[in-house]
PDB file of N, CA and C in Angstrom:
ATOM      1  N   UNK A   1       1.622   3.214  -8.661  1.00  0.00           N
ATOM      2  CA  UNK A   1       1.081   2.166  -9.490  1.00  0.00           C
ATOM      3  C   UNK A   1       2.099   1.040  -9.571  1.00  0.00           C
ATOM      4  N   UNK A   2       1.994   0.174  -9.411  1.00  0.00           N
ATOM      5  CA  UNK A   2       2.674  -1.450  -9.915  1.00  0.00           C
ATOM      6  C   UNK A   2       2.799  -1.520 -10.563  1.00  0.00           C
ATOM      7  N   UNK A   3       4.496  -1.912 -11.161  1.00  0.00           N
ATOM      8  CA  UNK A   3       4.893  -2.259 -12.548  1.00  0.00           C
ATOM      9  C   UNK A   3       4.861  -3.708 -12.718  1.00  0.00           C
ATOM     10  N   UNK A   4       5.684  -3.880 -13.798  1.00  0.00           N
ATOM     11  CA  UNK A   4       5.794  -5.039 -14.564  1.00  0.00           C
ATOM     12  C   UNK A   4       7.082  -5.147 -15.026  1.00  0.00           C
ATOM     13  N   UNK A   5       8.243  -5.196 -14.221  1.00  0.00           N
ATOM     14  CA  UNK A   5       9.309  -5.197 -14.963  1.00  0.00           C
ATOM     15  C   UNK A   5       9.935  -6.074 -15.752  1.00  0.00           C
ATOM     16  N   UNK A   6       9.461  -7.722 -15.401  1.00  0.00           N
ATOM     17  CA  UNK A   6       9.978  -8.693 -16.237  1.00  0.00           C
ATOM     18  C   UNK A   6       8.642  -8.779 -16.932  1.00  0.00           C
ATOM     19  N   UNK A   7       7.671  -8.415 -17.452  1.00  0.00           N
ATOM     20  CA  UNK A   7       6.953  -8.414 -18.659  1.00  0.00           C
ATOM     21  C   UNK A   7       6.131  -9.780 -18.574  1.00  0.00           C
ATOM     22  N   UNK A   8       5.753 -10.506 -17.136  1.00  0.00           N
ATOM     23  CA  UNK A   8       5.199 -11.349 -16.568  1.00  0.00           C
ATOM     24  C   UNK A   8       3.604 -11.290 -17.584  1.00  0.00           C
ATOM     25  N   UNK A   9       3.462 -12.661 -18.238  1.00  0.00           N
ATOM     26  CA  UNK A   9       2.776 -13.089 -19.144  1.00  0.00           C
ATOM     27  C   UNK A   9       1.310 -12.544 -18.484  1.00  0.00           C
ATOM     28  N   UNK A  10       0.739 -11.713 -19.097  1.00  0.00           N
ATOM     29  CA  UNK A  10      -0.691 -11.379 -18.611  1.00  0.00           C
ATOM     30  C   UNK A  10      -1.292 -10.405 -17.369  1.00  0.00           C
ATOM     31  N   UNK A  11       0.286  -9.877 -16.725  1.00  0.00           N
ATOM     32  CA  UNK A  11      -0.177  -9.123 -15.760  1.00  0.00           C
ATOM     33  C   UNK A  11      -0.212  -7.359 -16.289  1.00  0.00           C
ATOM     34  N   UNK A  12       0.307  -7.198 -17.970  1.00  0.00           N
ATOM     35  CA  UNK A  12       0.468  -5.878 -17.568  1.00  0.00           C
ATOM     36  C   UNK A  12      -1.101  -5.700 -18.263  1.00  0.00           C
ATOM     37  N   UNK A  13      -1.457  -6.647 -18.981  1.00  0.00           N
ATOM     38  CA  UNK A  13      -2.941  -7.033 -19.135  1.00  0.00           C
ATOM     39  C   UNK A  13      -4.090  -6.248 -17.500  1.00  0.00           C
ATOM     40  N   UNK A  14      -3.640  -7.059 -16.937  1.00  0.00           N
ATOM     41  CA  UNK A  14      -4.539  -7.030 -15.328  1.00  0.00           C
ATOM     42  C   UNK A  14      -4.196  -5.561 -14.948  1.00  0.00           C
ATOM     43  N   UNK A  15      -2.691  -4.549 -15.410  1.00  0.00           N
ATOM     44  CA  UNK A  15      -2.421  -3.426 -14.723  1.00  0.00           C
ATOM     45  C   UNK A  15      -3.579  -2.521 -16.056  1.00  0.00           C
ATOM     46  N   UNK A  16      -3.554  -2.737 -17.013  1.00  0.00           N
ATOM     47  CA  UNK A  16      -4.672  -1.798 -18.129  1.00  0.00           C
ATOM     48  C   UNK A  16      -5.888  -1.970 -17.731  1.00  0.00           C
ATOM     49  N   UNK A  17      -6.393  -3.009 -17.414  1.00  0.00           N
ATOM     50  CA  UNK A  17      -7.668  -3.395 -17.133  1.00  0.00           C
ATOM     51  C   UNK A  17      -8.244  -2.331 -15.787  1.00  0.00           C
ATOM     52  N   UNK A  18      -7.108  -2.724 -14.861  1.00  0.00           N
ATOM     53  CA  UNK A  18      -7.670  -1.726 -13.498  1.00  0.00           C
ATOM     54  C   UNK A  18      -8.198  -0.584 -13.753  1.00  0.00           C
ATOM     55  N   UNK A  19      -6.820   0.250 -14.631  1.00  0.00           N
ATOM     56  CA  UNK A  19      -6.801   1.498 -14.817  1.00  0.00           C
ATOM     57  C   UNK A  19      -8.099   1.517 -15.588  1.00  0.00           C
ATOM     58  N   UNK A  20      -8.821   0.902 -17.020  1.00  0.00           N
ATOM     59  CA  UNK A  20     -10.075   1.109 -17.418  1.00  0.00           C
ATOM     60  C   UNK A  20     -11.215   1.244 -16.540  1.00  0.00           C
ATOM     61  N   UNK A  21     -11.352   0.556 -15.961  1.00  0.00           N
ATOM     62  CA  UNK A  21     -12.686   0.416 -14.796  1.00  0.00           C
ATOM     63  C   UNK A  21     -12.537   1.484 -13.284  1.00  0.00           C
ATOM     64  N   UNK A  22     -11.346   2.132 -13.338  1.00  0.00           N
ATOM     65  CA  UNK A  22     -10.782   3.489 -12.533  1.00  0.00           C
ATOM     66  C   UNK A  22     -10.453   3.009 -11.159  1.00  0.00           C
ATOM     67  N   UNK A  23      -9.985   1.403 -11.471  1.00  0.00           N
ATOM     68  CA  UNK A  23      -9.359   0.855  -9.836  1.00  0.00           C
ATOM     69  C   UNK A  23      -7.969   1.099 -10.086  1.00  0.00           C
ATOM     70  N   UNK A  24      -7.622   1.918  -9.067  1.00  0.00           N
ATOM     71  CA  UNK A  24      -6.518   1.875  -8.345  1.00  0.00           C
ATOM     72  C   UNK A  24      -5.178   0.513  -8.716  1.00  0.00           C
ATOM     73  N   UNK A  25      -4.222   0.579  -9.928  1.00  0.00           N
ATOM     74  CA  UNK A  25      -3.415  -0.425 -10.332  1.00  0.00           C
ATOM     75  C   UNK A  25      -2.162  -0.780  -8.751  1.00  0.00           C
ATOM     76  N   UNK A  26      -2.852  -1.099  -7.679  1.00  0.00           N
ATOM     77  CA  UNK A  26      -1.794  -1.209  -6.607  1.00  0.00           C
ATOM     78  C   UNK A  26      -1.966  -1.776  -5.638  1.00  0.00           C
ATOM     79  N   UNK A  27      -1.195  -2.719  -5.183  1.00  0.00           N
ATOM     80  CA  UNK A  27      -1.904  -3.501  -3.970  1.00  0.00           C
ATOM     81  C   UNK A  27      -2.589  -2.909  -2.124  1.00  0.00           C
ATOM     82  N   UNK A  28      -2.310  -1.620  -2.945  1.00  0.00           N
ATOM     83  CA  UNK A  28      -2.711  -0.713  -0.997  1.00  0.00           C
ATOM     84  C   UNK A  28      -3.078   0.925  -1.803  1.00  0.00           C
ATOM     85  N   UNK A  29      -3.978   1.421  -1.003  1.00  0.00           N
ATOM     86  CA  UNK A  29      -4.329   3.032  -1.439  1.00  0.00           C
ATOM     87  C   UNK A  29      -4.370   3.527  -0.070  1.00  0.00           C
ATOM     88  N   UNK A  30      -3.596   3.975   0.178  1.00  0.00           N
ATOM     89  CA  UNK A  30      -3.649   5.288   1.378  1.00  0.00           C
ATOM     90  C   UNK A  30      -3.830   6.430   1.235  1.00  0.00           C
ATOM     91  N   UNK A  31      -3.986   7.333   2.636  1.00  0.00           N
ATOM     92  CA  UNK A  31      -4.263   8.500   2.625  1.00  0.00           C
ATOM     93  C   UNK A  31      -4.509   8.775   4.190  1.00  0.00           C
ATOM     94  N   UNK A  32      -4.763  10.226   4.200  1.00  0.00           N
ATOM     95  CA  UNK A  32      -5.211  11.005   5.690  1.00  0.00           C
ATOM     96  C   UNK A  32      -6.772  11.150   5.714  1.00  0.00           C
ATOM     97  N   UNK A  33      -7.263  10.398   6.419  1.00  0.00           N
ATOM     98  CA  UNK A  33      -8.325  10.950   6.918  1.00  0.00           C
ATOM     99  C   UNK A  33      -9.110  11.474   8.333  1.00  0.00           C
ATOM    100  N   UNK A  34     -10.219  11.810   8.537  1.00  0.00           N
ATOM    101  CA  UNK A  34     -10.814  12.137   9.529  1.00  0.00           C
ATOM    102  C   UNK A  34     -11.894  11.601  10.129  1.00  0.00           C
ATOM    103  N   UNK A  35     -10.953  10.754  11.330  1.00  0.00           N
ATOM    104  CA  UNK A  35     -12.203  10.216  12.270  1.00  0.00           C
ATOM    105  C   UNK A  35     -12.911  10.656  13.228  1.00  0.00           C
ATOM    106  N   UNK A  36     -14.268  10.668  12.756  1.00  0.00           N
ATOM    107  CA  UNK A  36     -14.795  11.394  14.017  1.00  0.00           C
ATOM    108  C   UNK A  36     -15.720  10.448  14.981  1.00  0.00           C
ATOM    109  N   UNK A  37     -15.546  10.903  16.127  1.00  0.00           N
ATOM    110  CA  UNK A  37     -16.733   9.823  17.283  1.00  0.00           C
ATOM    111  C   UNK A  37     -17.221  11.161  18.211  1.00  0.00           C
ATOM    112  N   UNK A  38     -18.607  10.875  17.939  1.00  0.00           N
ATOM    113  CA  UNK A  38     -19.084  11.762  18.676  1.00  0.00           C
ATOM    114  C   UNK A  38     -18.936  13.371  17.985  1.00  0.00           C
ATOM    115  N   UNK A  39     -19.027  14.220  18.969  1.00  0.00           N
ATOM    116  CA  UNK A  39     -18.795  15.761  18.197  1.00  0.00           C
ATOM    117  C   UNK A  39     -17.127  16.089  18.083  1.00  0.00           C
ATOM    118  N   UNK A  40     -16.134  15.303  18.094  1.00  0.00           N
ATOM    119  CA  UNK A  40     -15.000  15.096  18.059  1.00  0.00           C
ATOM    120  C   UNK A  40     -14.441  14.666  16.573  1.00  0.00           C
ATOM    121  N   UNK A  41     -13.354  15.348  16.039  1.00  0.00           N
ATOM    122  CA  UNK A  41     -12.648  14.117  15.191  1.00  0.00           C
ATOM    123  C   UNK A  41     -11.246  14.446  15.525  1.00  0.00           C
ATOM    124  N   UNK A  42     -10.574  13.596  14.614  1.00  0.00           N
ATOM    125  CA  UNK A  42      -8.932  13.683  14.841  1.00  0.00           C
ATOM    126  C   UNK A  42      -8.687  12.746  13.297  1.00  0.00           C
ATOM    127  N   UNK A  43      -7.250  13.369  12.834  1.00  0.00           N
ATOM    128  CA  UNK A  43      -6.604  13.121  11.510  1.00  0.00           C
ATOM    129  C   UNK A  43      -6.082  11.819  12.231  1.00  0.00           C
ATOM    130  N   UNK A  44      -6.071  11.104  10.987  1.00  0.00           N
ATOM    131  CA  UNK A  44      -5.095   9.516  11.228  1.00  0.00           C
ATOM    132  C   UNK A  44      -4.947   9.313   9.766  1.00  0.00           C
ATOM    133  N   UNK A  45      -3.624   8.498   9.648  1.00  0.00           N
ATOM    134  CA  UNK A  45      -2.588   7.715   8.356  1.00  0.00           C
ATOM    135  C   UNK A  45      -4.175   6.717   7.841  1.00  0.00           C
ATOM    136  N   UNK A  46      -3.783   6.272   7.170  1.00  0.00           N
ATOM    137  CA  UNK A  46      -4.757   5.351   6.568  1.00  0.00           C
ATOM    138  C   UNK A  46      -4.097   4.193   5.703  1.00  0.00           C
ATOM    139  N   UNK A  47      -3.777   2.851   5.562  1.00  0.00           N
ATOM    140  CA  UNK A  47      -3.847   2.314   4.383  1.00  0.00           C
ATOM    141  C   UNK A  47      -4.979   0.744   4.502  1.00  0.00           C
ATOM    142  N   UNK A  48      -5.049   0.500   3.247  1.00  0.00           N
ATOM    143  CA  UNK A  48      -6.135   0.086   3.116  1.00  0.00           C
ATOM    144  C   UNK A  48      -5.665  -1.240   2.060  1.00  0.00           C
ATOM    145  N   UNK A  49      -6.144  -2.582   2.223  1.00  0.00           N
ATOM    146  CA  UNK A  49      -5.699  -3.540   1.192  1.00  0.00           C
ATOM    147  C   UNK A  49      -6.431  -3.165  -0.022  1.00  0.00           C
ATOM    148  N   UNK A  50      -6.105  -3.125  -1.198  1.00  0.00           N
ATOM    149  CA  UNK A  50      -6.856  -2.887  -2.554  1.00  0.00           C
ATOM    150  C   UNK A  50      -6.728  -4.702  -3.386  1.00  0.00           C
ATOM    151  N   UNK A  51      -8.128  -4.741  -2.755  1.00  0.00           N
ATOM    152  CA  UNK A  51      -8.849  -6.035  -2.947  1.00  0.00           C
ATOM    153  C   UNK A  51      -8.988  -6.679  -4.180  1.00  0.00           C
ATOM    154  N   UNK A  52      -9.643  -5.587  -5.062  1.00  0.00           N
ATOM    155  CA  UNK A  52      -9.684  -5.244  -5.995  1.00  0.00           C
ATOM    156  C   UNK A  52      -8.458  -5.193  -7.316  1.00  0.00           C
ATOM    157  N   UNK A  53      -7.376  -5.158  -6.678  1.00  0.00           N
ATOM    158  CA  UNK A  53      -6.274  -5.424  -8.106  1.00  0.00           C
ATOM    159  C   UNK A  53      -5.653  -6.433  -7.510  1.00  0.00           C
ATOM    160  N   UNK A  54      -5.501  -7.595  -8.298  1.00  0.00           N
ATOM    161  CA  UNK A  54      -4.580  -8.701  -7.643  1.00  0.00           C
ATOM    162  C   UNK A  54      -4.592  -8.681  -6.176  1.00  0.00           C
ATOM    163  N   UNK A  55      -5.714  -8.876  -5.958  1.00  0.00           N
ATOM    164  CA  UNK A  55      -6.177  -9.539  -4.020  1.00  0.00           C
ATOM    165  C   UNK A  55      -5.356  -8.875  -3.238  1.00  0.00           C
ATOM    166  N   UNK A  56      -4.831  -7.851  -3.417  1.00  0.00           N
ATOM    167  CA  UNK A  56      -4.416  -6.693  -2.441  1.00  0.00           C
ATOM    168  C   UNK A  56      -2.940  -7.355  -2.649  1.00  0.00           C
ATOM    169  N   UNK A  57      -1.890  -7.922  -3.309  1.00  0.00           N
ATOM    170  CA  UNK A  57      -0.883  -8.288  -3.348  1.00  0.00           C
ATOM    171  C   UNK A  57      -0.089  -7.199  -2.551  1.00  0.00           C
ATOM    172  N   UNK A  58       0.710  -7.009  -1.682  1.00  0.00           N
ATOM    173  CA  UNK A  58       1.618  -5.853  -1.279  1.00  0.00           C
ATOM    174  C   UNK A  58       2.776  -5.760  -2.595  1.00  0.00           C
ATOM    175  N   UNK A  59       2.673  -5.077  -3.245  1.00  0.00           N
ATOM    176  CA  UNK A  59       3.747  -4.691  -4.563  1.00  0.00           C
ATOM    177  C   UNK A  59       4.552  -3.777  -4.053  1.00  0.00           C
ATOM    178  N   UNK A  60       5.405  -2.990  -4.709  1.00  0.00           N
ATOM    179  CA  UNK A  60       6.647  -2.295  -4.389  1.00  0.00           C
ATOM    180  C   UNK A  60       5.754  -0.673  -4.236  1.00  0.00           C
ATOM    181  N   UNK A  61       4.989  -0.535  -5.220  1.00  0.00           N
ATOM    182  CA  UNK A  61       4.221   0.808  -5.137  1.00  0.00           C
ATOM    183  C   UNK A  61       3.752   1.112  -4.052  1.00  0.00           C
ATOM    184  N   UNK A  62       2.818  -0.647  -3.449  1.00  0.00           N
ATOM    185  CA  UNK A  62       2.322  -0.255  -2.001  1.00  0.00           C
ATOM    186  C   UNK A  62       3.262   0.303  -0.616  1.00  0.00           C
ATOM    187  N   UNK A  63       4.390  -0.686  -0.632  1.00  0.00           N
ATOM    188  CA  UNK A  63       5.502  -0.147  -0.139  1.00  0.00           C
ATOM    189  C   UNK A  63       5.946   1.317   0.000  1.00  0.00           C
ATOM    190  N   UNK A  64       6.284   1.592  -0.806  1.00  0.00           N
ATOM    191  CA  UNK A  64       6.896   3.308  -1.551  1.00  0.00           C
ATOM    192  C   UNK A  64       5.354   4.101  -0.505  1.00  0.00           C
ATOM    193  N   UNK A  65       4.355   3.702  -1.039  1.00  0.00           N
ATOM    194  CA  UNK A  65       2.850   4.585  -0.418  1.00  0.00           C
ATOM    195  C   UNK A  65       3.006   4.636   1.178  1.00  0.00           C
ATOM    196  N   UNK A  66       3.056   3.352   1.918  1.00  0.00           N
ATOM    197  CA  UNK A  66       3.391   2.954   2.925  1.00  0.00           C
ATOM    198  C   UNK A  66       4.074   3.592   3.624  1.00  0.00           C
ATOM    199  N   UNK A  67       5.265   3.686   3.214  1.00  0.00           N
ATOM    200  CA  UNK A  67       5.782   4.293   3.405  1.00  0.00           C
ATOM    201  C   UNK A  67       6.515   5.935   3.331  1.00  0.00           C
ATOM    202  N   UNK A  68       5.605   6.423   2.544  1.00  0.00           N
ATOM    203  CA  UNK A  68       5.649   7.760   2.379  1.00  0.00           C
ATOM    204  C   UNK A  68       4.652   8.372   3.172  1.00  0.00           C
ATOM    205  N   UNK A  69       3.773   7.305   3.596  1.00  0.00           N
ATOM    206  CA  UNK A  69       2.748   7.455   4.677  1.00  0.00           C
ATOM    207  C   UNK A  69       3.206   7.404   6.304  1.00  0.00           C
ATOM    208  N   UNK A  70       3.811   6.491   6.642  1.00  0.00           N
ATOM    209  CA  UNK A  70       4.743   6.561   7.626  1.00  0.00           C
ATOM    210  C   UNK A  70       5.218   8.358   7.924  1.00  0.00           C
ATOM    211  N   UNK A  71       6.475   8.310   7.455  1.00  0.00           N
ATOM    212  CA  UNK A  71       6.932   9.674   7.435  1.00  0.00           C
ATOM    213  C   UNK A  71       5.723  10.874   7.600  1.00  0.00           C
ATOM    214  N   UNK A  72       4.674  10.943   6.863  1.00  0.00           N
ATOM    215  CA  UNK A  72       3.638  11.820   6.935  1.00  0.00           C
ATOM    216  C   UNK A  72       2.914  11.896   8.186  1.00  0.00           C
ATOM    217  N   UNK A  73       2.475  10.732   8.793  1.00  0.00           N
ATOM    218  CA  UNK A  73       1.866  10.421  10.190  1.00  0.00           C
ATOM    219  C   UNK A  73       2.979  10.927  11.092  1.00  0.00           C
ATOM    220  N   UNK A  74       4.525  10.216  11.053  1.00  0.00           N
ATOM    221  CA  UNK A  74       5.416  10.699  11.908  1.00  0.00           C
ATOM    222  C   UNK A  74       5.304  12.248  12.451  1.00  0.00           C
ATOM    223  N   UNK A  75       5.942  13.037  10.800  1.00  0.00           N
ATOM    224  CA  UNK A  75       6.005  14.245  10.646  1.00  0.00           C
ATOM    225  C   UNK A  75       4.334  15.104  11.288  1.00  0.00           C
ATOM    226  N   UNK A  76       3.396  14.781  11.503  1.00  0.00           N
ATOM    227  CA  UNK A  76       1.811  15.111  11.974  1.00  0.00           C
ATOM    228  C   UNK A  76       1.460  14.836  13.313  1.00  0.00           C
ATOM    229  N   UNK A  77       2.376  13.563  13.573  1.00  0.00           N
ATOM    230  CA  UNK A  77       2.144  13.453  14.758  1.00  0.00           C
ATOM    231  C   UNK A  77       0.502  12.363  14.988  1.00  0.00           C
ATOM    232  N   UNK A  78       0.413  11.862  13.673  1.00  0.00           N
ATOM    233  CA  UNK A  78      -0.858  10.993  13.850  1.00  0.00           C
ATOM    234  C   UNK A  78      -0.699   9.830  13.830  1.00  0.00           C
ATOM    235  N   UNK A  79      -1.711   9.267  14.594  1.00  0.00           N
ATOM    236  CA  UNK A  79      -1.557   7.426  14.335  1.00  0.00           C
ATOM    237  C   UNK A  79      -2.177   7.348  12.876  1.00  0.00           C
ATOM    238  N   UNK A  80      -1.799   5.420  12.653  1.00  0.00           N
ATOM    239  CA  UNK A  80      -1.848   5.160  11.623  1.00  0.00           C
ATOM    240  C   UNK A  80      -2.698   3.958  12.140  1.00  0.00           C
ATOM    241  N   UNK A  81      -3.701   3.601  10.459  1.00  0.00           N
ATOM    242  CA  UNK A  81      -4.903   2.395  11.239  1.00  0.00           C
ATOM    243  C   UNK A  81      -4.681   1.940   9.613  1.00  0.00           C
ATOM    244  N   UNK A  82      -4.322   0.858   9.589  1.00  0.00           N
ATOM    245  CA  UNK A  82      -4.527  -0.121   8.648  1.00  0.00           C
ATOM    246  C   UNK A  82      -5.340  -1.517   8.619  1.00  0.00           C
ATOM    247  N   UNK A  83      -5.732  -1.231   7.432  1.00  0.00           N
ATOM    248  CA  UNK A  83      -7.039  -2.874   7.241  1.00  0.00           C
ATOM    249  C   UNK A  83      -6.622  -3.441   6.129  1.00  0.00           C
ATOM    250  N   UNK A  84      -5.459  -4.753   6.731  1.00  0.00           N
ATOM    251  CA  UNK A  84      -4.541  -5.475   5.786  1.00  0.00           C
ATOM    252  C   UNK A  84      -5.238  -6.784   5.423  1.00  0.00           C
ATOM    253  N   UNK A  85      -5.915  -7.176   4.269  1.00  0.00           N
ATOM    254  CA  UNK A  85      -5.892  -8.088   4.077  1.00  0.00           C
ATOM    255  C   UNK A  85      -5.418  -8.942   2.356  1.00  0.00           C
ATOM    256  N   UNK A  86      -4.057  -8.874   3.028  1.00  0.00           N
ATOM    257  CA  UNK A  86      -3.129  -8.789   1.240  1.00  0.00           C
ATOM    258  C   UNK A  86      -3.411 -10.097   0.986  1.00  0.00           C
ATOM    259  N   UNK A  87      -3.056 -10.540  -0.417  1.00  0.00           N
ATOM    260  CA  UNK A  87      -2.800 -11.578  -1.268  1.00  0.00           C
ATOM    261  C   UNK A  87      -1.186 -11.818  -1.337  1.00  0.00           C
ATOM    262  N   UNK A  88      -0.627 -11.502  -0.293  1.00  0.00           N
ATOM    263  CA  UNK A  88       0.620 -11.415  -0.050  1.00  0.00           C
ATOM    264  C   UNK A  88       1.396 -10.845  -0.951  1.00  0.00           C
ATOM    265  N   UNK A  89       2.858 -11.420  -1.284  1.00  0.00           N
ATOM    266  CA  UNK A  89       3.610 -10.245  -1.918  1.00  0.00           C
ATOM    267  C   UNK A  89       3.541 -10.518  -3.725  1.00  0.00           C
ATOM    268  N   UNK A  90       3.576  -9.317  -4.057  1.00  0.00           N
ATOM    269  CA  UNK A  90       3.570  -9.360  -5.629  1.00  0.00           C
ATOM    270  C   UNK A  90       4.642 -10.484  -5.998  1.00  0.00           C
ATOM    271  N   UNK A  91       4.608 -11.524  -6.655  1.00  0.00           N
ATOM    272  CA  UNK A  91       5.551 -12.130  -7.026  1.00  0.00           C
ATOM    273  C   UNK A  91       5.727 -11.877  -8.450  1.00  0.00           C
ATOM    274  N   UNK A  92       5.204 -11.398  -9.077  1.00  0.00           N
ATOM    275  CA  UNK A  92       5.355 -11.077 -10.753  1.00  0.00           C
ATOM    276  C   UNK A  92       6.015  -9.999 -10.336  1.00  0.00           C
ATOM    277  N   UNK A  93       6.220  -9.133  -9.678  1.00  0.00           N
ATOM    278  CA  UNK A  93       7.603  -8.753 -10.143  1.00  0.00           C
ATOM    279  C   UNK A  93       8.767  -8.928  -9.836  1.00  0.00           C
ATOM    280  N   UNK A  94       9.028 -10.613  -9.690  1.00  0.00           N
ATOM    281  CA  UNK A  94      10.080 -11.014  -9.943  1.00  0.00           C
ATOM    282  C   UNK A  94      11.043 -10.297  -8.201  1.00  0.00           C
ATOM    283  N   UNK A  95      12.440 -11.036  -8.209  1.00  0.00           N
ATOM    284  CA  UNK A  95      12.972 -10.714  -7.089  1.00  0.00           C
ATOM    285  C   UNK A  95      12.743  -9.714  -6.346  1.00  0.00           C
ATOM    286  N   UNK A  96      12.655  -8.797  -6.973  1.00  0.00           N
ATOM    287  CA  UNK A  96      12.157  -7.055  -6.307  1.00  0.00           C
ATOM    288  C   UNK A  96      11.006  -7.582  -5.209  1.00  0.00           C
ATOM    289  N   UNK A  97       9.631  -8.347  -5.413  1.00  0.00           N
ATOM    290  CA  UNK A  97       8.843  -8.359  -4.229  1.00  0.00           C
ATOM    291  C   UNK A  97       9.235  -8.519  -3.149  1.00  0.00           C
ATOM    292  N   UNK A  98      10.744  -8.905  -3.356  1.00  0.00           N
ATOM    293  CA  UNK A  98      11.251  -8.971  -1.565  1.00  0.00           C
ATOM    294  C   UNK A  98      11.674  -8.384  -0.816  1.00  0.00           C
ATOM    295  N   UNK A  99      11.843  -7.019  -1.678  1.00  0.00           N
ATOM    296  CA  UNK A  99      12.200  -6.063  -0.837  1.00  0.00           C
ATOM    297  C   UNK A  99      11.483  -5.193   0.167  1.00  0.00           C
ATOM    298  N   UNK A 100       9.546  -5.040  -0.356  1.00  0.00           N
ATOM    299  CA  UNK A 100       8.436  -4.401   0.598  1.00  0.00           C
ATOM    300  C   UNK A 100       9.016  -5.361   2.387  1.00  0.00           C
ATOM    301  N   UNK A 101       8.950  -6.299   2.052  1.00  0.00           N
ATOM    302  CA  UNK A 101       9.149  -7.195   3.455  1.00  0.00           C
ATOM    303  C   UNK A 101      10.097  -6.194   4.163  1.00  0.00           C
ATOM    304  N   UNK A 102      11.285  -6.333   3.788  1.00  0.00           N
ATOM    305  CA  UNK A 102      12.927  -5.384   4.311  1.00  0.00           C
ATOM    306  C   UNK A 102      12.494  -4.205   5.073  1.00  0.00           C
ATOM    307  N   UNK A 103      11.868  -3.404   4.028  1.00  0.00           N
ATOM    308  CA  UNK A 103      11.641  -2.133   4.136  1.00  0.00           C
ATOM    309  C   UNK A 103      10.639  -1.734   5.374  1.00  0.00           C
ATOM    310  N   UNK A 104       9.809  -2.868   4.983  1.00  0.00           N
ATOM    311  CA  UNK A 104       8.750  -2.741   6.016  1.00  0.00           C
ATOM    312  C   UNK A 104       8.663  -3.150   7.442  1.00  0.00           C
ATOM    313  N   UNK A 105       9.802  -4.239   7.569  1.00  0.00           N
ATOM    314  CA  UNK A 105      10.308  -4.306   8.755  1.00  0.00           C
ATOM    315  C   UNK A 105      11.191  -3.112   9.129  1.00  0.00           C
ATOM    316  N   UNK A 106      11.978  -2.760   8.709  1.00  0.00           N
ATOM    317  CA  UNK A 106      12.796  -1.717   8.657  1.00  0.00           C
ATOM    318  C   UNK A 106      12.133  -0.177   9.590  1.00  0.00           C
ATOM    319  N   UNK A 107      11.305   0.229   8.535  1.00  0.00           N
ATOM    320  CA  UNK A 107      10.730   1.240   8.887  1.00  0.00           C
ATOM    321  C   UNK A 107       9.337   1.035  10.425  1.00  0.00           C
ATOM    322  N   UNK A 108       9.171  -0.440  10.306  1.00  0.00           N
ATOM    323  CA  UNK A 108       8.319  -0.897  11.447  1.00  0.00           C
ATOM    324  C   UNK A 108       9.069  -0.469  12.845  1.00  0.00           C
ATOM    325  N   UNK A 109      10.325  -0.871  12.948  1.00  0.00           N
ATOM    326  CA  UNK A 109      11.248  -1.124  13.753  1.00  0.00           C
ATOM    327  C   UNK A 109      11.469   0.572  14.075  1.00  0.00           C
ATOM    328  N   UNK A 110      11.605   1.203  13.269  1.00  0.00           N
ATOM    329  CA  UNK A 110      12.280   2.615  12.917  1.00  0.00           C
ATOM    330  C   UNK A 110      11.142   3.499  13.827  1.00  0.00           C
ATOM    331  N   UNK A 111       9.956   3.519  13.486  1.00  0.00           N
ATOM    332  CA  UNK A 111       8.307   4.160  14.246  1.00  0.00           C
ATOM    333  C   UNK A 111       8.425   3.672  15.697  1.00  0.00           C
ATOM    334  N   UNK A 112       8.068   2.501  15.488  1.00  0.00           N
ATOM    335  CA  UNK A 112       8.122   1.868  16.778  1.00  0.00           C
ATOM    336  C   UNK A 112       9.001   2.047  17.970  1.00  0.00           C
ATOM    337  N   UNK A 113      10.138   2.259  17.361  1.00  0.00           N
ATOM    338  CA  UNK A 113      11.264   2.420  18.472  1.00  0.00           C
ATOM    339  C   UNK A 113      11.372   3.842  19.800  1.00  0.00           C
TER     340      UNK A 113
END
């Protein structure tokens, strides 16, 4: 879930609200699922923009998910299929949003290699 660490006027508002209506307080929701084509399937990583809370902002939570997703696909041996369409990076929380970028190059570089 996405915090609020500098107490950014009205967003921890927007993080209660999600949680009431049972959306997901985070700019990405991943998981493993199963694609199948044909009489076939196969496991794959999943993340997904969450449209729905602050226009899919990539926040630090999404990050952390992201990346705990990474490792999981690695460790499985599955590809990963993402459908990114963020509101770019959380800026309410303050300097910290700059770190998903780092990380995410980081660990991009890290798979990839």
């Amino acid at each position: 879930m996405t915090a609020d660490p500098f107490r950014f006027p009205g967003f921890r508002g927007s993080i209660e609200e999600a949680i009431a209506k049972g959306i997901p307080p985070c700019g990405a929701i991943t998981g493993i699922a199963r694609l199948k084509s044909g009489g076939t399937g196969r496991h794959v990583g999943v993340l997904l923009s969450n449209l729905e809370f602050q226009a899919g902002a990539f926040d630090m939570a999404a990050c952390e998910k992201f990346c705990k997703l990474l490792v999981e696909c690695a460790r499985r041996d599955l590809p990963i299929i993402a459908f990114i369409s963020s509101g770019g990076m959380q800026t309410k929380e303050g300097a910290g949003a700059l770190f998903p970028m780092a990380i995410l190059k980081r660990s991009h570089h890290a798979v990839c290699a």
